[in-house]
Structure formats: structure tokens, C-alpha cells
N, C-alpha and C. Protein backbone atom coordinates (compact mmCIF):
# COMPACT_ATOMS: atom_id res chain seq x y z
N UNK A 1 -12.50 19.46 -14.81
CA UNK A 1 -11.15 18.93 -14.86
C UNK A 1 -10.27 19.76 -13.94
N UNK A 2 -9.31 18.95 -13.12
CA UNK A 2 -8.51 19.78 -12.38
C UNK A 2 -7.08 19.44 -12.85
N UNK A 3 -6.15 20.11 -13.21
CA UNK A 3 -4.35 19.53 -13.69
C UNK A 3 -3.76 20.62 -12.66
N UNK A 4 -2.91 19.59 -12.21
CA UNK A 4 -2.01 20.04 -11.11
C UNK A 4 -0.58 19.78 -11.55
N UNK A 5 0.17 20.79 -11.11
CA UNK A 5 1.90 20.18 -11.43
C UNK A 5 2.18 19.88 -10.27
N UNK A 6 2.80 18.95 -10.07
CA UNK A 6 3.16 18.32 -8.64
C UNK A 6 5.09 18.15 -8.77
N UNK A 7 5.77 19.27 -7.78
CA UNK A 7 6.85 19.51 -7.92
C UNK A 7 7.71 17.59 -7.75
N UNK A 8 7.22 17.01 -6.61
CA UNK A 8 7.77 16.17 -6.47
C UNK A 8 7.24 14.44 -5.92
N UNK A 9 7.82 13.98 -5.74
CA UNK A 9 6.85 12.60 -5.19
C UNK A 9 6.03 12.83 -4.47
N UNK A 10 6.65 13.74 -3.20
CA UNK A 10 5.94 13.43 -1.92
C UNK A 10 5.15 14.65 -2.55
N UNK A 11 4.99 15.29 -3.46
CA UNK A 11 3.27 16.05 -3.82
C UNK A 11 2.53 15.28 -4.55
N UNK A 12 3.23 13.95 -5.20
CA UNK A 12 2.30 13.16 -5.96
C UNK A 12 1.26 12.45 -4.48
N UNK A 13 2.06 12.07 -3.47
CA UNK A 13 1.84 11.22 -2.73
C UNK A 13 0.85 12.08 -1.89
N UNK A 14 0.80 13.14 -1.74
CA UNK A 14 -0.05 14.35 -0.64
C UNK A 14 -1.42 14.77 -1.56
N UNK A 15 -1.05 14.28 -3.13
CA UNK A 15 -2.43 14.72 -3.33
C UNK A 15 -3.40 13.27 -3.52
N UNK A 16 -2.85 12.33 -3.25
CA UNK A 16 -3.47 10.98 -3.24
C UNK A 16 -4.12 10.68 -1.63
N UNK A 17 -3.23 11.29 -0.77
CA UNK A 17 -3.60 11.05 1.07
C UNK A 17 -4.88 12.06 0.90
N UNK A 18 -4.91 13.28 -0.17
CA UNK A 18 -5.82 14.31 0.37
C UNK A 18 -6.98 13.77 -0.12
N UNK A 19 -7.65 12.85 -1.17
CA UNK A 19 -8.14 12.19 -2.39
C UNK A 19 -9.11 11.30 -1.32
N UNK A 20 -7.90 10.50 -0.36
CA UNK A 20 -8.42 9.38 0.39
C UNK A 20 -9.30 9.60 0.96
N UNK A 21 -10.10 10.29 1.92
CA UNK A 21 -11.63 10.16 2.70
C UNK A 21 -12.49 10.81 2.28
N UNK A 22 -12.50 11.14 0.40
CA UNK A 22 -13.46 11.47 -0.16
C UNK A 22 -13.99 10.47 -0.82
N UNK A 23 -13.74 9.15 -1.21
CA UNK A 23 -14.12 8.03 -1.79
C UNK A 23 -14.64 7.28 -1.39
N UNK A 24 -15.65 6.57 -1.60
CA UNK A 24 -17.31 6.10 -0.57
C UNK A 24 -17.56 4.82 -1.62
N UNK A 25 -17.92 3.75 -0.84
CA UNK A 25 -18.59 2.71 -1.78
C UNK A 25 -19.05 2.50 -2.98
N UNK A 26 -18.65 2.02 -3.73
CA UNK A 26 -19.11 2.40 -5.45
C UNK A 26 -18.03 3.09 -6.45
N UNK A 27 -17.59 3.73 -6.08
CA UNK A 27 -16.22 4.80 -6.29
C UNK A 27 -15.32 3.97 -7.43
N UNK A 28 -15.16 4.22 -8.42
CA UNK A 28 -13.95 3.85 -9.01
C UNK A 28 -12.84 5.11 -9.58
N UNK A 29 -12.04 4.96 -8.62
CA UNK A 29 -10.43 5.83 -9.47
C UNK A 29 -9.69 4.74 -10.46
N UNK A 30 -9.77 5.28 -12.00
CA UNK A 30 -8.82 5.33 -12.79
C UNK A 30 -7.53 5.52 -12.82
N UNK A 31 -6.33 5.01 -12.68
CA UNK A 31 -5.23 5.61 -12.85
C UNK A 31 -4.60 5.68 -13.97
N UNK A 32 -4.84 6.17 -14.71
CA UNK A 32 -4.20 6.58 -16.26
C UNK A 32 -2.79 6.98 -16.28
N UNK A 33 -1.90 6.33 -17.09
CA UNK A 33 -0.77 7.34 -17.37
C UNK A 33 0.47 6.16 -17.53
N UNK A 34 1.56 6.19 -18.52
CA UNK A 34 2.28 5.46 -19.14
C UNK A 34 3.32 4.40 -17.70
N UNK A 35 4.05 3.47 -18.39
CA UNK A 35 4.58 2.65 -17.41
C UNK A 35 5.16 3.39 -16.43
N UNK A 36 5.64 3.70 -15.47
CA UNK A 36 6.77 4.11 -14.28
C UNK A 36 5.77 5.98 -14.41
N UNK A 37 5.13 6.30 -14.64
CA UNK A 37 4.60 7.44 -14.42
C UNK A 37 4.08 7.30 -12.57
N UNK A 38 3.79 6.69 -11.85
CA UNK A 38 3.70 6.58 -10.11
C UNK A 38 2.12 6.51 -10.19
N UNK A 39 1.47 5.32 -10.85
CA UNK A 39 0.23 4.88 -11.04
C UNK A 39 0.11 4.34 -9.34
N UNK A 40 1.10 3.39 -9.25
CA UNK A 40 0.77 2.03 -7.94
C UNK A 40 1.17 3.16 -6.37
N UNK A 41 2.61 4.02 -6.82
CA UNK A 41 2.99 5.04 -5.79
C UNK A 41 1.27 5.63 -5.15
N UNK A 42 0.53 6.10 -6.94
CA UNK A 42 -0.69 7.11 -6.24
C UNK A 42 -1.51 6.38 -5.24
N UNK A 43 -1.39 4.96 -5.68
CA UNK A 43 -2.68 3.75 -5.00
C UNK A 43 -1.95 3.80 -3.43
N UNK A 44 -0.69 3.64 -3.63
CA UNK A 44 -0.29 3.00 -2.04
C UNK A 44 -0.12 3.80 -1.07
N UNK A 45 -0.41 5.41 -1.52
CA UNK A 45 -0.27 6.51 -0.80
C UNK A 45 -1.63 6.70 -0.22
N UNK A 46 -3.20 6.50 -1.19
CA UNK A 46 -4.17 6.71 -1.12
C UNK A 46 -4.54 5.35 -0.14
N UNK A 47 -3.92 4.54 -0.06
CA UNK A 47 -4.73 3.35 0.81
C UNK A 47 -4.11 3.44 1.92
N UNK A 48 -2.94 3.95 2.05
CA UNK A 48 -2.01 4.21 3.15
C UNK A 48 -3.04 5.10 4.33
N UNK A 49 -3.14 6.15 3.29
CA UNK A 49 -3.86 7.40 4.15
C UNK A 49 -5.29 6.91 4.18
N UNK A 50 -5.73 6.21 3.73
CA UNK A 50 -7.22 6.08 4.10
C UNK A 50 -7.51 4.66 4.93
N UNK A 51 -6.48 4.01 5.04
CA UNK A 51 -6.27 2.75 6.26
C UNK A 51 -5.90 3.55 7.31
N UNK A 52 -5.12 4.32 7.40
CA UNK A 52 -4.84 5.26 8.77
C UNK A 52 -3.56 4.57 8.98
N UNK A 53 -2.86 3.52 8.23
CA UNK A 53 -1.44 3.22 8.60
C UNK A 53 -0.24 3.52 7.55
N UNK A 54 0.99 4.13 8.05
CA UNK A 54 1.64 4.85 7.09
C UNK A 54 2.39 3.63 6.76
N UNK A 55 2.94 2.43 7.41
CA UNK A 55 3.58 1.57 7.30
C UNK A 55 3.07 0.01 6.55
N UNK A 56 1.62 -0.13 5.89
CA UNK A 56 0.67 -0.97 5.81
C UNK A 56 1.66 -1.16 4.41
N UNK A 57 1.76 -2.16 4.20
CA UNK A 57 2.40 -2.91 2.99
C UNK A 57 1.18 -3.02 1.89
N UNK A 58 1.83 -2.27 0.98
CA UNK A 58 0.75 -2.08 0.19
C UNK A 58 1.17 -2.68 -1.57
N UNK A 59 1.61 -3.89 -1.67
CA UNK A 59 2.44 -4.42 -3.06
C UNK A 59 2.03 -4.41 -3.77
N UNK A 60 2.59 -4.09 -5.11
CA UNK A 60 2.06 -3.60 -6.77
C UNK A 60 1.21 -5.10 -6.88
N UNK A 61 -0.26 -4.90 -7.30
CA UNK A 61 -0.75 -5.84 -7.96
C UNK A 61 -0.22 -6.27 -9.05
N UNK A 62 0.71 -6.07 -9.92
CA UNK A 62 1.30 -6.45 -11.22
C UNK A 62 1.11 -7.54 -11.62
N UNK A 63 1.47 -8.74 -10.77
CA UNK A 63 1.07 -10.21 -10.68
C UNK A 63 0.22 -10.82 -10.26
N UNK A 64 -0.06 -10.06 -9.24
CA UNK A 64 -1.38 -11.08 -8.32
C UNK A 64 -2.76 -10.78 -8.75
N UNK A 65 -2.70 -9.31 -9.78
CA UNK A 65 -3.66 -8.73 -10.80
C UNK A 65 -4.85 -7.68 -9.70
N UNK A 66 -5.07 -7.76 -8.34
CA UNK A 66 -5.98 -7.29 -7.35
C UNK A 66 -5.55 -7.89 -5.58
N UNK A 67 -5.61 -6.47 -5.39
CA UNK A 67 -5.24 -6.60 -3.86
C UNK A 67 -6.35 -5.77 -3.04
N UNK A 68 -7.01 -6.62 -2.28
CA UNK A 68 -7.76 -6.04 -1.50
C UNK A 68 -7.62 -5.67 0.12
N UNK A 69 -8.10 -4.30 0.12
CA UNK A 69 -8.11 -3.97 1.70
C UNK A 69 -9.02 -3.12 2.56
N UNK A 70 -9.54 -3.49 3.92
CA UNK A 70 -10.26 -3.42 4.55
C UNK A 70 -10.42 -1.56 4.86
N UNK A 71 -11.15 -0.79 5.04
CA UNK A 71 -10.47 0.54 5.74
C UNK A 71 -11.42 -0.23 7.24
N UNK A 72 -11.19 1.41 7.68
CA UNK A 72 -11.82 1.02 9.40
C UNK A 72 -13.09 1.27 9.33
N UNK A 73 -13.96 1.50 7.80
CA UNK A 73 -15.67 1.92 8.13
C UNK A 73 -15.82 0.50 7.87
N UNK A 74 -15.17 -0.32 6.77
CA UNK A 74 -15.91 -1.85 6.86
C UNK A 74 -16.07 -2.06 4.84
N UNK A 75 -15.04 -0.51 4.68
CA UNK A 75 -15.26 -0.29 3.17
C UNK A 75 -13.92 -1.56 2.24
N UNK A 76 -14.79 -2.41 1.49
CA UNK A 76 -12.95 -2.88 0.35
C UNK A 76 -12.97 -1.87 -0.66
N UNK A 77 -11.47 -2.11 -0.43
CA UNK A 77 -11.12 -1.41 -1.85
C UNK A 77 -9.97 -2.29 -2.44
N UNK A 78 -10.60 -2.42 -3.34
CA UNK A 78 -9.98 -3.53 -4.76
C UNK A 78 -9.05 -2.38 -5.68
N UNK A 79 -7.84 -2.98 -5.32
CA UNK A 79 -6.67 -2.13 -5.86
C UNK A 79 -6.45 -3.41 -7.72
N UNK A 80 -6.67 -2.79 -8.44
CA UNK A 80 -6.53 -3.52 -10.05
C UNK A 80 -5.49 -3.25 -10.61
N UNK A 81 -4.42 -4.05 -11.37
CA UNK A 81 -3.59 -3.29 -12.04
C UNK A 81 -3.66 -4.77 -13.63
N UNK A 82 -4.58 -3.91 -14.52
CA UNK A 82 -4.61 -4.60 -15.29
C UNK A 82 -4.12 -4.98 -16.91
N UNK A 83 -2.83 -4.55 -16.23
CA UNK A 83 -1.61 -4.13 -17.81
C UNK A 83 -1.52 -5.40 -18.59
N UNK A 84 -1.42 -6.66 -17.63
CA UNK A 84 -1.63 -7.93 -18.44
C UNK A 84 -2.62 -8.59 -18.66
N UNK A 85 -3.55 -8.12 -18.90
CA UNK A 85 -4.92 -8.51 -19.58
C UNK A 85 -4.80 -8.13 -21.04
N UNK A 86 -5.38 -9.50 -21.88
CA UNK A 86 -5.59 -9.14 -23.01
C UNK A 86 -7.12 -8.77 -23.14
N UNK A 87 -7.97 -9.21 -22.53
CA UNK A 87 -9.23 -9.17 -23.13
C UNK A 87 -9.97 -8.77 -21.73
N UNK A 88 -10.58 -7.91 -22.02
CA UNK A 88 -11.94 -7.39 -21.03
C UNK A 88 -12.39 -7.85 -19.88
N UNK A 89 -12.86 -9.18 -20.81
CA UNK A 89 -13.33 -10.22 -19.45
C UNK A 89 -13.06 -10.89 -18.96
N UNK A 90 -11.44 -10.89 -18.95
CA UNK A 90 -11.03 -11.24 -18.03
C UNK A 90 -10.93 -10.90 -16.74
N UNK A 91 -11.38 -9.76 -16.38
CA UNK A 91 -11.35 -8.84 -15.03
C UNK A 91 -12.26 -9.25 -14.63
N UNK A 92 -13.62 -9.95 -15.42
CA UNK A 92 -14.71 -10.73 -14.49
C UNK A 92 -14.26 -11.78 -13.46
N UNK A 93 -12.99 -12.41 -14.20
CA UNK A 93 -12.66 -13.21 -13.35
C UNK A 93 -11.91 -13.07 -12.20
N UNK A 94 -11.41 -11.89 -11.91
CA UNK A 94 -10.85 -11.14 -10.79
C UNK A 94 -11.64 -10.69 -9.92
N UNK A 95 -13.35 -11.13 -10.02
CA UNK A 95 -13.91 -10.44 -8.73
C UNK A 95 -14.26 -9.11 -9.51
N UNK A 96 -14.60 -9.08 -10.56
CA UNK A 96 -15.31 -7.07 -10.99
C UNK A 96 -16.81 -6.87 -10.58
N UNK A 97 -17.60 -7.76 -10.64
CA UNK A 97 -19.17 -7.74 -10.11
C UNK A 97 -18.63 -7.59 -8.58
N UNK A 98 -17.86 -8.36 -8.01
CA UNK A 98 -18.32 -7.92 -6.53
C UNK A 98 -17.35 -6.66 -6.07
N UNK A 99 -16.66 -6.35 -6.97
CA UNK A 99 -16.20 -5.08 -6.07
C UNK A 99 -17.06 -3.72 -6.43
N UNK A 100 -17.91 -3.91 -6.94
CA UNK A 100 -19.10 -2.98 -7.27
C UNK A 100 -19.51 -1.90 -6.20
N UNK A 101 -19.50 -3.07 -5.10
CA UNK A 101 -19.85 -2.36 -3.46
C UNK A 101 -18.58 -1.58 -3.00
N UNK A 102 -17.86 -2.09 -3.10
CA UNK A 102 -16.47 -1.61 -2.44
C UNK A 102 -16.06 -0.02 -3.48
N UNK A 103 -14.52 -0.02 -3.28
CA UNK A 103 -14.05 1.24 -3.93
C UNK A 103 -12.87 0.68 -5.16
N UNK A 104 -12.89 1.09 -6.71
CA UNK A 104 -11.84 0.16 -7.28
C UNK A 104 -11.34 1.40 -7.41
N UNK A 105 -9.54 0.83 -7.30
CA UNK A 105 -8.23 1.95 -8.02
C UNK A 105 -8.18 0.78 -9.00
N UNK A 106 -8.07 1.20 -10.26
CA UNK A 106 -7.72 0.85 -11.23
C UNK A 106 -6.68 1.01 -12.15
N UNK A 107 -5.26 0.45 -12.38
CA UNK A 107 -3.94 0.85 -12.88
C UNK A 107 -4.81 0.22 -14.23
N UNK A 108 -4.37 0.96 -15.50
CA UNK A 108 -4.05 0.19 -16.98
C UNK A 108 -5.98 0.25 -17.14
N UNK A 109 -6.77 1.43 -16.57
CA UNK A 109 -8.07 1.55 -17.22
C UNK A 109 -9.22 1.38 -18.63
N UNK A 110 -7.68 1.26 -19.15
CA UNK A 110 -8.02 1.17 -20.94
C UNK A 110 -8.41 -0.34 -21.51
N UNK A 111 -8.10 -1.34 -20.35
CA UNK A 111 -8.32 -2.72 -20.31
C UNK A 111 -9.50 -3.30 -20.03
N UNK A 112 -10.47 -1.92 -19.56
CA UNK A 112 -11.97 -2.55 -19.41
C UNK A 112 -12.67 -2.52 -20.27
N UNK A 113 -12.31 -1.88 -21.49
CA UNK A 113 -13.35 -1.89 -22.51
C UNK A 113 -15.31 -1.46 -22.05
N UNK A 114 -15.53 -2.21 -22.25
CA UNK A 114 -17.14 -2.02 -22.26
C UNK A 114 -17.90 -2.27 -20.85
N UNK A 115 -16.61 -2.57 -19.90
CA UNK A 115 -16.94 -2.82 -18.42
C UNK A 115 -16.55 -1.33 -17.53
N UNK A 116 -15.96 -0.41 -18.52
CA UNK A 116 -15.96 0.42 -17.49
C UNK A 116 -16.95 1.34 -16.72
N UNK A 117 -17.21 1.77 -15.80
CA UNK A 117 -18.06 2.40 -15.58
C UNK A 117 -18.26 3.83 -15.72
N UNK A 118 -19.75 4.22 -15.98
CA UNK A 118 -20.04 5.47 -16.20
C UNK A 118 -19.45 7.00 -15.50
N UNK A 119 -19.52 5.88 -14.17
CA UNK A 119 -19.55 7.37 -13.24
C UNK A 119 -18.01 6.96 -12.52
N UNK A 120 -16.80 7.76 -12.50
CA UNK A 120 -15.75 7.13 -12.64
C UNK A 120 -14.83 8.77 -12.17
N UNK A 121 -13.92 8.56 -11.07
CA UNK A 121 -12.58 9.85 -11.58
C UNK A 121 -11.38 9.21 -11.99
N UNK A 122 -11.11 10.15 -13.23
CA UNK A 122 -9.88 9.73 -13.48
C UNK A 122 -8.63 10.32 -13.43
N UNK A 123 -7.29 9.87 -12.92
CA UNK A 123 -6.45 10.68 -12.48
C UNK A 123 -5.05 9.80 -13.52
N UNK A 124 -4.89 10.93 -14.43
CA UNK A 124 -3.72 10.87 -15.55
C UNK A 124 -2.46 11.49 -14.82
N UNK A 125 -1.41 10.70 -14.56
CA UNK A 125 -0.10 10.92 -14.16
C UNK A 125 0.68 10.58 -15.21
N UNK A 126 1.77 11.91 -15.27
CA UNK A 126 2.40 12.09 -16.54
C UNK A 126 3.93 12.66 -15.95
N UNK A 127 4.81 12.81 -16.85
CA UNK A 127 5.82 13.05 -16.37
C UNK A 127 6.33 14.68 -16.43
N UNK A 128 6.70 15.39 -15.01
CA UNK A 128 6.78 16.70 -15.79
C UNK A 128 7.54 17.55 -15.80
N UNK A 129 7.90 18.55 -15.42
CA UNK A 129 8.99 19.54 -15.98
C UNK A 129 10.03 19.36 -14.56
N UNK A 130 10.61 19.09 -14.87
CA UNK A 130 12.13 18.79 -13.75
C UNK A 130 12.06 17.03 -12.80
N UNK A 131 13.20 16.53 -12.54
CA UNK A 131 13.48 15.69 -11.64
C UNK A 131 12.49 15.29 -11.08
N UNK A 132 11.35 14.36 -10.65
CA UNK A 132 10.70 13.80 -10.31
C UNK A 132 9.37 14.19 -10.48
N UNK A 133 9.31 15.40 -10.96
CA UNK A 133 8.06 16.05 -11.22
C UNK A 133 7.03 15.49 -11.87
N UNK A 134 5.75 15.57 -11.67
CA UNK A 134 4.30 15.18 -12.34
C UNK A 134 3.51 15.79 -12.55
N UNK A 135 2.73 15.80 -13.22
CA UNK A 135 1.58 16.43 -13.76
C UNK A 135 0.22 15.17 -13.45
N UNK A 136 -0.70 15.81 -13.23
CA UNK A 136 -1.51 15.12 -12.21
C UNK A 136 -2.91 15.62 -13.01
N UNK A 137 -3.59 14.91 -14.19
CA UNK A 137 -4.84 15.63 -14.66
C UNK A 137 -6.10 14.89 -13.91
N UNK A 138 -7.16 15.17 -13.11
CA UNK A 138 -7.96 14.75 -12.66
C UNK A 138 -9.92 15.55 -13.52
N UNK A 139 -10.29 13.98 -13.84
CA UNK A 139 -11.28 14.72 -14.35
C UNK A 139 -12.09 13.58 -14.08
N UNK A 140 -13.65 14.14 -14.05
CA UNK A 140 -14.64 13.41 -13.45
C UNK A 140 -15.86 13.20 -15.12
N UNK A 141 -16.13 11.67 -14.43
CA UNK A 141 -17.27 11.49 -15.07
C UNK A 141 -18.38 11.18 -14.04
N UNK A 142 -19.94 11.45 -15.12
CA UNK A 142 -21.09 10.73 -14.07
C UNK A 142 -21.26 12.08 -12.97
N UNK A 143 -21.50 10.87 -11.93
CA UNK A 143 -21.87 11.98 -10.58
C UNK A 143 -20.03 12.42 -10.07
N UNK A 144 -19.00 12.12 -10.44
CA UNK A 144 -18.35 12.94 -10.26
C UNK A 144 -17.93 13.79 -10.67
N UNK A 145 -18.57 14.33 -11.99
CA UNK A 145 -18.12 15.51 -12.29
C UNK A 145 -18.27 16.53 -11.08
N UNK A 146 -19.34 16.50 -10.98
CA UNK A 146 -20.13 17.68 -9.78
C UNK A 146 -19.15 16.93 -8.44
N UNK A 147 -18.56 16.57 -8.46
CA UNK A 147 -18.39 15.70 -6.76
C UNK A 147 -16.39 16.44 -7.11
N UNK A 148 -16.18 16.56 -8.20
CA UNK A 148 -14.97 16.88 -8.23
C UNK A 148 -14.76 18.83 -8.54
N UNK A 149 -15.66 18.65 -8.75
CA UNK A 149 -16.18 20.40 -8.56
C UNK A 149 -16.06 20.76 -7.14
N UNK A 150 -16.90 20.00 -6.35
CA UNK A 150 -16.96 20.27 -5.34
C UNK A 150 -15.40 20.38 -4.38
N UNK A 151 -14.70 18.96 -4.79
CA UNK A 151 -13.49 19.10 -4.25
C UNK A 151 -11.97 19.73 -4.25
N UNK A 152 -12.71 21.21 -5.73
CA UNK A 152 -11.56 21.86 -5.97
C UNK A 152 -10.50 22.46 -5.49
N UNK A 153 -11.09 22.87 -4.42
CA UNK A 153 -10.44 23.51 -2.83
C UNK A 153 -9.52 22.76 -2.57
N UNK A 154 -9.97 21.99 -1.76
CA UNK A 154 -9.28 20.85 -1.12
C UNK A 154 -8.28 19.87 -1.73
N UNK A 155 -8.20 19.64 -3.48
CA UNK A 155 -7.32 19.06 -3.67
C UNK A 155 -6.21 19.43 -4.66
N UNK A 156 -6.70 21.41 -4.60
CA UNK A 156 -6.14 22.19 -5.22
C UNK A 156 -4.60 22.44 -5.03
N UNK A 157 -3.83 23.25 -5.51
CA UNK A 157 -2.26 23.41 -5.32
C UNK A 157 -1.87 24.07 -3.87
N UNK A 158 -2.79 24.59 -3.30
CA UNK A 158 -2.69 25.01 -1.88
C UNK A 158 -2.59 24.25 -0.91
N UNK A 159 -3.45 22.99 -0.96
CA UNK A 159 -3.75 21.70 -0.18
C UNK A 159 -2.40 21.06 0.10
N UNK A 160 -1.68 20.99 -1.50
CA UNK A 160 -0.94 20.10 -1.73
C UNK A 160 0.82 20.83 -1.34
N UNK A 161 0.80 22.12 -0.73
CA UNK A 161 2.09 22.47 -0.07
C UNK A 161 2.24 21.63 0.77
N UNK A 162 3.94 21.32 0.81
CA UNK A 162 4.54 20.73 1.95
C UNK A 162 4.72 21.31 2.83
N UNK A 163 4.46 20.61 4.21
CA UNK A 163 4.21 21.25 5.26
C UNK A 163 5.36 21.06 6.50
């Protein structure tokens, strides 16, 4: 497990760009953490930086339930935000078997029930001590435990100074 305090947005947003070209086909990020905690902020920062465009319109799935996008290896990543789901399987019907290949961010994780997967990171955004501040708990299941071990360095509180 890694918990980070993240003084302000743009550290919520720097540890999501740093996150981005470690995530490989298969990959599902969790985004855990109560309404307006910067679930969709973490997604649109992380697809931002891993599309390579800072300006790429990146809109809350809220309604449209999944937004997909291309990076430049040829990877999707199926952005989920599944707060209005009542039941499980309904996410089958959103395309969940085929984004298997691709990479899922997942807003509202608690909605998969028995579909979620084993091997999974999950990143709990919470609200935290001063004005825009967050708390950022990242913890791995599966093969990422060891894969988030590995990335302690790099997505540690040092990484994440503004520069």
C-alpha cells in the first residue's frame, strides 16, 4: 500500500500523469472514493498524460456510462463511471468482456460485485487536511501488488513535487 497526501489538485493530477505509462493491457485502475473527491479529475489527468495531449477532451462518463480512447501503442482504455448502476450486470452491457484487452479506469468500483477482477490497483481519493487537499491511498491486488512495490519510487512524494 502506498498513501500519499497530495497538497493540491495539480498533485492529485501529477500523481495520475506519473501512474500513466505504467499501465499495459489488461490493467484495471479502481477509483475509489466518495462523490466530488477528483475520481474523473484522476482519469482525465491519467489519459491526458498517457495520450500525449494536454488539451484532449476528456468528459465525465456520468451519462454516457464509458468513454473510450485510443493511446499511440494501439492500447483502449475504457474509462467506467458506474455510480448509476443498480445491478452488476449491467456493465456487461457496456462492453466489460471486451475491454478485458484494453486498460479499465473504473469510477464507483463497488458496482462490480462478482465481476471485479482479481488482479486490480486501487486508488482511494479522499478529502484532506486544508483547501483542496487529498489523500491518495493506492494499493495493489494480484500481480500488482509486486508491480506497485516496484513503483514506489516513482510515484512516491518526491515524484510528485511541483516543478
Amino acid at each position: 500500500m502506498l498513501a500519499l497526501d497530495l497538497a493540491d489538485l495539480d498533485a492529485t493530477l501529477r500523481l495520475a500523469a506519473a501512474l500513466a505509462p505504467h499501465l499495459a493491457a489488461g490493467d484495471m485502475v479502481a477509483l475509489d472514493g466518495t462523490l466530488g473527491a477528483g475520481k474523473t479529475e484522476f482519469a482525465r489527468a491519467l489519459l491526458r498524460a498517457r495520450l500525449g495531449d494536454p488539451a484532449i477532451d476528456v468528459p465525465s462518463p456520468t451519462f454516457t456510462l464509458v468513454q473510450l480512447y485510443d493511446d499511440p501503442t494501439g492500447t483502449v482504455f475504457w474509462h467506467f463511471d458506474l455510480y448509476r448502476l443498480k445491478d452488476p450486470d449491467e456493465v456487461l452491457e457496456l462492453g466489460w468482456d471486451d475491454s478485458e484487452d484494453g486498460v479499465r479506469l473504473v469510477e464507483w468500483p463497488d458496482r462490480l460485485g462478482d465481476l471485479t477482477p482479481q488482479s486490480r490497483l486501487v486508488v482511494r481519493i479522499e478529502a484532506g487536511d486544508g483547501d483542496g487537499a487529498r489523500r491518495a491511498t493506492l494499493s495493489g491486488h494480484g500481480m500488482w501488488v509486486q508491480r506497485l512495490a516496484d513503483l514506489r519510487l516513482q510515484l512516491g512524494p518526491a515524484s510528485l513535487a511541483s516543478s
